[in-house]
Structures are given as C-alpha cells and as structure tokens.
Protein backbone atom coordinates (compact mmCIF):
# COMPACT_ATOMS: atom_id res chain seq x y z
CA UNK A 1 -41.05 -48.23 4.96
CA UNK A 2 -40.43 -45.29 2.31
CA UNK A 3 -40.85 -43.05 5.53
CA UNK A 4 -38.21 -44.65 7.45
CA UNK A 5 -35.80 -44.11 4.16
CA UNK A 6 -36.86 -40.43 3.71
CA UNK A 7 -36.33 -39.77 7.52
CA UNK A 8 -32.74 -41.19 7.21
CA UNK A 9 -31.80 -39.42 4.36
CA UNK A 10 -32.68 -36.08 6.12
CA UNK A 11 -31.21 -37.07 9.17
CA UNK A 12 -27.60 -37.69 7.04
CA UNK A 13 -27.79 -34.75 4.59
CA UNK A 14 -28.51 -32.68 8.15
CA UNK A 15 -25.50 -34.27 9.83
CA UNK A 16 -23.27 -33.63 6.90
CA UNK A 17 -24.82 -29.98 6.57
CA UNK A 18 -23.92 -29.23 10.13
CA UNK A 19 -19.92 -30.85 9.65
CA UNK A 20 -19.31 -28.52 6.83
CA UNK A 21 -20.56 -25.74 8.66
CA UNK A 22 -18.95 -26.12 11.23
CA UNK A 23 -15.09 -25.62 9.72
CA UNK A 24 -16.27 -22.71 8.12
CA UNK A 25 -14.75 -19.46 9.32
CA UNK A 26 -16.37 -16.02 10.44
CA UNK A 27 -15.01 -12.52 11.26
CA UNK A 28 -14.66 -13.37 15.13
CA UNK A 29 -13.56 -17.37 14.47
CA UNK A 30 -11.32 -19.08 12.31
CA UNK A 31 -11.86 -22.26 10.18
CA UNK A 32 -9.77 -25.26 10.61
CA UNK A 33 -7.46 -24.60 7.65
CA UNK A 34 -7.17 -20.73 8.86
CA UNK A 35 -6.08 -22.13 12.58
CA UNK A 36 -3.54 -24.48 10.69
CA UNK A 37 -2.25 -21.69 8.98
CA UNK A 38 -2.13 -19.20 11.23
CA UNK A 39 -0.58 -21.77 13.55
CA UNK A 40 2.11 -22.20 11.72
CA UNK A 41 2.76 -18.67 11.04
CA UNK A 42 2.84 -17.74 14.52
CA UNK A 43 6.02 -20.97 14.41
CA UNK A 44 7.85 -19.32 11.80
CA UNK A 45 7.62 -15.80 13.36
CA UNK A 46 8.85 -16.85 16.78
CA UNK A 47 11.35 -19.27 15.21
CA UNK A 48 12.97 -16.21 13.37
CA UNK A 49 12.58 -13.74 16.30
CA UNK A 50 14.67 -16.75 18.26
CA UNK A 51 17.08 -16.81 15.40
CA UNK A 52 17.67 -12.74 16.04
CA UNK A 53 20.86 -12.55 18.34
CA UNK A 54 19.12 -8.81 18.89
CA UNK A 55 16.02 -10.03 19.93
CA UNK A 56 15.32 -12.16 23.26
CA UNK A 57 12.67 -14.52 22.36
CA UNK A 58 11.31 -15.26 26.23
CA UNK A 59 9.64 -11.36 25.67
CA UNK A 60 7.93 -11.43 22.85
CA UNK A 61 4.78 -13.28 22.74
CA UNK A 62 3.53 -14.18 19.20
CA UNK A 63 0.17 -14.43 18.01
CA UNK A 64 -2.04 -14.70 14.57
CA UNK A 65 -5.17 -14.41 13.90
CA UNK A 66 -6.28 -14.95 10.39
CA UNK A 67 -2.55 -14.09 9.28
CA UNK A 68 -2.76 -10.87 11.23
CA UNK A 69 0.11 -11.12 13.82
CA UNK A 70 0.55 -9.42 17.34
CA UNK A 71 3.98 -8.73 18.55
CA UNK A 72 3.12 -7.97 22.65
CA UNK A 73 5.28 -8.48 25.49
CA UNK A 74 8.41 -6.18 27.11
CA UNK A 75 11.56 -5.21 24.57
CA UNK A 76 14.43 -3.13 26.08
CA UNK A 77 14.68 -0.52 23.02
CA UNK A 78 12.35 1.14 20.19
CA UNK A 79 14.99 -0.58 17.51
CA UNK A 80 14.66 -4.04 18.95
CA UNK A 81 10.56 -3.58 18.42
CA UNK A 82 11.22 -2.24 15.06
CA UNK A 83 13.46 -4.60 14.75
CA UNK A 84 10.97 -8.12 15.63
CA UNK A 85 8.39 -5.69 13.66
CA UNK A 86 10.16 -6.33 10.40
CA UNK A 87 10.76 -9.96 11.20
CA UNK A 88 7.41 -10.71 11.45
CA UNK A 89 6.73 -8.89 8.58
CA UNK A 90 9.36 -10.82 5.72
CA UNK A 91 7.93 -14.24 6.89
CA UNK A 92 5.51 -15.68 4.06
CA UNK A 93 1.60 -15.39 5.01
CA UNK A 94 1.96 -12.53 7.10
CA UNK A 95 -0.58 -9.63 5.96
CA UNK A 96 -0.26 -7.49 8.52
CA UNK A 97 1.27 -7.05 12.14
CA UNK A 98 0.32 -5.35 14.78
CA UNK A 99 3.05 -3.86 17.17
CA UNK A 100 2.21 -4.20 20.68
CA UNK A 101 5.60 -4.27 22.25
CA UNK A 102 6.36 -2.19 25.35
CA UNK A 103 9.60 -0.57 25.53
CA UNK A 104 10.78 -0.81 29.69
C-alpha cells in the first residue's frame, strides 16, 4: 500500500514539474506571460501606426518578440519609415525595434 502512495506522489510532483516548465521561456521561445505581453505590444504599435494620418497601416506588418519589434512591409518614403520607426519606439514595453521597411 505505502508503494502505491509513494508512486502517486511522484507521478503528481512529475506532472506539476513538467506544467511549470513548460511556461517557462528560452532564447528561441517565449513564456506565456512574454506572448501576452508581447501580444499586446504588437496591438498598441499597430493601433498607433493606424492612428498616423502619415502612415498607411495595410503596409506595415507588426511583430514582437520578447518586446523586440519588427517594422517589415512596403512604405512609400524614408520619412514615413522613420516616421512608424519612432512610433514604435514611444509605446511603453518596447526595448528595441528593428526597421525592416522597404522604401518602393
């Protein structure tokens, strides 16, 4: 019978040992709270780059990862990437952005 307890007990400290590993975050993956967060930063960014009567919003594609954003996609001058470049930049939880914007 004490087996039977003692397997149990391993078999629920394993399950909760593999849970709390798995919403941990690496350098290639993000935990659950990062992807939250970075979620909503990439919101916040676009929402402002929409609220830019400079900027059109259907060319810029928005990304973060780990509150690193990338700015990619088709602008039609070197001001108006500067320009989403410093949006993306004043919005809280940004640490860095990476400008990936093609001038046509």
């Amino acid at each position: 019978m004490s087996k039977l307890i003692l397997i149990k007990r391993f078999l629920v400290i394993l399950i909760l040992a593999t849970s709390v590993a798995g919403c941990a975050g690496g350098k290639t993956y993000e935990s659950t709270g990062e992807y939250i967060d970075d979620s909503a930063i990439t919101t916040k960014v676009k929402a402002s780059i929409l609220g830019d009567s400079r900027l059109k919003m259907l060319q810029i594609n928005v990304k973060t990862f780990k509150g690193i954003v990338q700015l990619s996609g088709f602008v039609d001058s070197s001001a108006m990437a500067t320009r989403a470049v410093e949006i993306a930049r004043t919005v809280k939880g940004v640490k860095m952005v990476n400008n990936s914007l093609i001038v046509k």
